[in-house]
Structures are given as structure tokens and as C-alpha cells.
Protein backbone atom coordinates (compact mmCIF):
# COMPACT_ATOMS: atom_id res chain seq x y z
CA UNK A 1 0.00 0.00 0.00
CA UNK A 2 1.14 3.54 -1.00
CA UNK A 3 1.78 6.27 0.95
CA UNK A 4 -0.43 8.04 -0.03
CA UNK A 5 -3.59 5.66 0.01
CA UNK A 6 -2.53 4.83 3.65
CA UNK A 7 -2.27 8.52 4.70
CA UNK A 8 -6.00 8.46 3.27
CA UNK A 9 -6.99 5.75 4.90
CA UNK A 10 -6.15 7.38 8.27
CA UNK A 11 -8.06 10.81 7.11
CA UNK A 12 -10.81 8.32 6.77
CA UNK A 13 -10.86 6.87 9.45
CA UNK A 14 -10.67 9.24 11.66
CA UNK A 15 -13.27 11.42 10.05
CA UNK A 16 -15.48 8.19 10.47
CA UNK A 17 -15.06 8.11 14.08
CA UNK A 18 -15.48 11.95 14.10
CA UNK A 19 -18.75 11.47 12.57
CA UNK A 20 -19.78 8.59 14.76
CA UNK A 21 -19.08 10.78 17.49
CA UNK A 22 -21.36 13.78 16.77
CA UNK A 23 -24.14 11.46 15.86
CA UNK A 24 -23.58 9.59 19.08
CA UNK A 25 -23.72 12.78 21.43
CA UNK A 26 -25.09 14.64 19.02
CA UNK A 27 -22.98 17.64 20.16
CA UNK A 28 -19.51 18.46 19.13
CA UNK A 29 -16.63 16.62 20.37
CA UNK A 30 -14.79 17.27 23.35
CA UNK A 31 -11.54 18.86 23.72
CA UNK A 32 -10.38 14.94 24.77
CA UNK A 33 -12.36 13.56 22.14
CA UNK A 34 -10.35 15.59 19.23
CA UNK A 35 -7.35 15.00 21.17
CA UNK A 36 -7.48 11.35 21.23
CA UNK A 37 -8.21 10.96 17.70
CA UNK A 38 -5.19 13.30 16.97
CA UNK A 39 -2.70 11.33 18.89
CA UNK A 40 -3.99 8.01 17.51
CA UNK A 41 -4.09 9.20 13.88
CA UNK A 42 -0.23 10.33 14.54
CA UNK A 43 0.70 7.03 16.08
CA UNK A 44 -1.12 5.05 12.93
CA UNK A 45 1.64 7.44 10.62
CA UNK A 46 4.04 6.30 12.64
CA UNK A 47 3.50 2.55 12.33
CA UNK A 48 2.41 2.51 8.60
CA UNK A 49 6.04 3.77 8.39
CA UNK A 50 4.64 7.69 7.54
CA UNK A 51 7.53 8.90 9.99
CA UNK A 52 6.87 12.90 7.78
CA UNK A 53 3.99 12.95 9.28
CA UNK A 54 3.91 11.72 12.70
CA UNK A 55 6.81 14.52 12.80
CA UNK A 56 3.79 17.02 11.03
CA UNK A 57 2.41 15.66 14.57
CA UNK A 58 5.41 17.03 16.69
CA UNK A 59 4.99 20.37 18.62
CA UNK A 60 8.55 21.26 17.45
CA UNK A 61 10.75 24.25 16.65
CA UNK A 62 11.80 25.03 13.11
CA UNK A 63 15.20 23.08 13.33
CA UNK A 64 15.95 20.72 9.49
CA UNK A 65 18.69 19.01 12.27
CA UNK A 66 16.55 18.09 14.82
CA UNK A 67 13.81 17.36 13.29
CA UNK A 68 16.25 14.93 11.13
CA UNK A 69 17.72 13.36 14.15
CA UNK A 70 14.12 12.34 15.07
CA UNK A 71 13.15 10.98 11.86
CA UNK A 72 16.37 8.42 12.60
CA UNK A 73 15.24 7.96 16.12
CA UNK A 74 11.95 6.86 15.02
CA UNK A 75 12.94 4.45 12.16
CA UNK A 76 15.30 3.06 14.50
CA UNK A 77 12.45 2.65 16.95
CA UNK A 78 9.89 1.09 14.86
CA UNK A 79 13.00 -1.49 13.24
CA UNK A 80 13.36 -2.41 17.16
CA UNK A 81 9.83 -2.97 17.72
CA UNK A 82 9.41 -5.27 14.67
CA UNK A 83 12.38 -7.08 15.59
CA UNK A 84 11.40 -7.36 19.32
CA UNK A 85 7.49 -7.60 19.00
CA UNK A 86 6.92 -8.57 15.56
CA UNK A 87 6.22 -4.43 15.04
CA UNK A 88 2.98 -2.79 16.46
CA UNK A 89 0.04 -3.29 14.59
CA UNK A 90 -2.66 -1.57 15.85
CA UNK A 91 -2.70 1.62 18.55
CA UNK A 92 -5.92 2.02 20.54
CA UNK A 93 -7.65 4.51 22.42
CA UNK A 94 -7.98 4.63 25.70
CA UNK A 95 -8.81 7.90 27.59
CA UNK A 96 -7.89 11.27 27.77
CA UNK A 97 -7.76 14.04 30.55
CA UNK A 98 -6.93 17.31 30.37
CA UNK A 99 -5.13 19.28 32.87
CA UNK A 100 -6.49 22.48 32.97
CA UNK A 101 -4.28 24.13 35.80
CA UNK A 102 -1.36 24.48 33.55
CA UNK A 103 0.01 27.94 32.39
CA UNK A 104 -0.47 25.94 28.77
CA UNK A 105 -3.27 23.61 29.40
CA UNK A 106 -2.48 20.14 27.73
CA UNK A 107 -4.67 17.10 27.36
CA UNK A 108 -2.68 13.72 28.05
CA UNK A 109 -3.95 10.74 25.55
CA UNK A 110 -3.93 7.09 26.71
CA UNK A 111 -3.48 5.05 24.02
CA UNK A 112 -2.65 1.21 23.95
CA UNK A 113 0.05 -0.14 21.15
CA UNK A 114 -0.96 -3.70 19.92
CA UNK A 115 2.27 -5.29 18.89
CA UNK A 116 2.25 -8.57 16.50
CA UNK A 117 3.82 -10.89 19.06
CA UNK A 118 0.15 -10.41 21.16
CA UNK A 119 1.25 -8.18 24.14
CA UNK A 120 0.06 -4.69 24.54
CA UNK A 121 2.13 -1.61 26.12
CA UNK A 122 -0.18 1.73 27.21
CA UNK A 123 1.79 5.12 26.85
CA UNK A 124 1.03 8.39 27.36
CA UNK A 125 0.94 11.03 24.68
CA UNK A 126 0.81 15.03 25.88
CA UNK A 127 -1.48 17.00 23.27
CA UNK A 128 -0.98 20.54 22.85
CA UNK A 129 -4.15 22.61 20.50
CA UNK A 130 -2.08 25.03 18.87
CA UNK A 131 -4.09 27.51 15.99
CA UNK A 132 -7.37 25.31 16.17
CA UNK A 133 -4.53 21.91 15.35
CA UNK A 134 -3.83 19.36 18.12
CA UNK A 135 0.25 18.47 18.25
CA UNK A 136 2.27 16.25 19.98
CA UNK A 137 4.63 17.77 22.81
């Protein structure tokens, strides 16, 4: 599978859950609910081997050598995990909750990786809404 269809996959996806959302409360989603579906739809980049744009994800300053370091960091990462855990193939939602008492309030995304050799790791993932966009910190 391309690039490119996978990258529309996720956009589908997540505008499917989106929708299945607001029809479900029928209200707009939460500040947790966009959140979550943010972090996850970084996190399926980053295992469909998209590593541009789970960086895109990043709440990051303009640096080409940084950023590039991470890019290696990540391949390395996800090369580990498919050698250690037969690779992750599925990340999960979990919960969110925001902490509103911070200077910068920031919403902190449980999500659950599902690697291929059946066990399952939860990690947090601080989210940041910067310009109406939710990002990584």
C-alpha cells in the first residue's frame, strides 16, 4: 500500500469516528475527544512507516537538524519494535484528561500499542491545540 492511500486511509478513518461521534452525542466533540483521535491518527503514521507525518504531529521548533535526528530515532524505533514484538500493529484509544491548571493547558492521551507478538504496552501522549490543530509535545 502507497503512501499516499494509507495517509488516506487514516483521514478516513478518523473522520469516520469523528462522525460517529457527533451522531452519538449529538454535540460536538470534546476537547479529549479531538485530542485522542489526533494522537492516535499520529501514532497510525508512525506505524504505517509515515515517519513525515507523525513529525507534522510534533509540537517542534523550526530546526531541518533536529527534526532529522528524530526521523532516525523513530525508524530506528519502529526497526526495534518489529524485531522485538513482531512491530505494532494496531494503537488504541484509551482515555484522555486534560489538565487544565497548567500555564499551557495540555490534554494527556492514553493510548494502547498492539504489537504482532500479542502483548500490549499503554503510553502516554501530551497533546498541545495550537491555531485550532492538536500536536504532539
Amino acid at each position: 500500500m502507497g503512501k499516499s492511500v494509507g495517509h488516506q486511509l487514516v483521514r478516513l478513518e478518523r473522520l469516520g469516528l469523528l462522525v460517529f461521534l457527533a451522531l452519538l452525542g449529538c454535540s460536538q466533540p470534546t476537547p479529549e475527544e479531538l485530542a485522542s483521535l489526533a494522537a492516535k491518527g499520529y501514532y497510525d503514521h508512525l506505524i504505517h512507516g509515515e515517519y513525515e507525518s507523525f513529525l507534522e504531529g510534533l509540537d517542534l521548533p523550526d530546526d531541518p537538524e533536529y527534526r532529522s535526528q528524530l526521523l532516525d530515532n523513530y525508524q530506528q524505533f519502529m526497526a526495534t519494535q518489529q524485531s522485538s514484538h513482531g512491530g505494532i500493529r494496531e494503537v488504541r484509544i484509551v482515555r484522555a484528561k486534560t489538565d487544565s491548571i497548567q500555564l499551557q493547558p495540555y490534554t494527556n492521551v492514553f493510548l494502547t500499542l498492539c504489537f504482532g507478538d500479542s502483548t500490549n504496552e499503554e503510553i502516554v501522549v501530551p497533546m498541545v491545540e495550537r491555531d485550532g490543530r492538536w500536536r504532539m509535545r
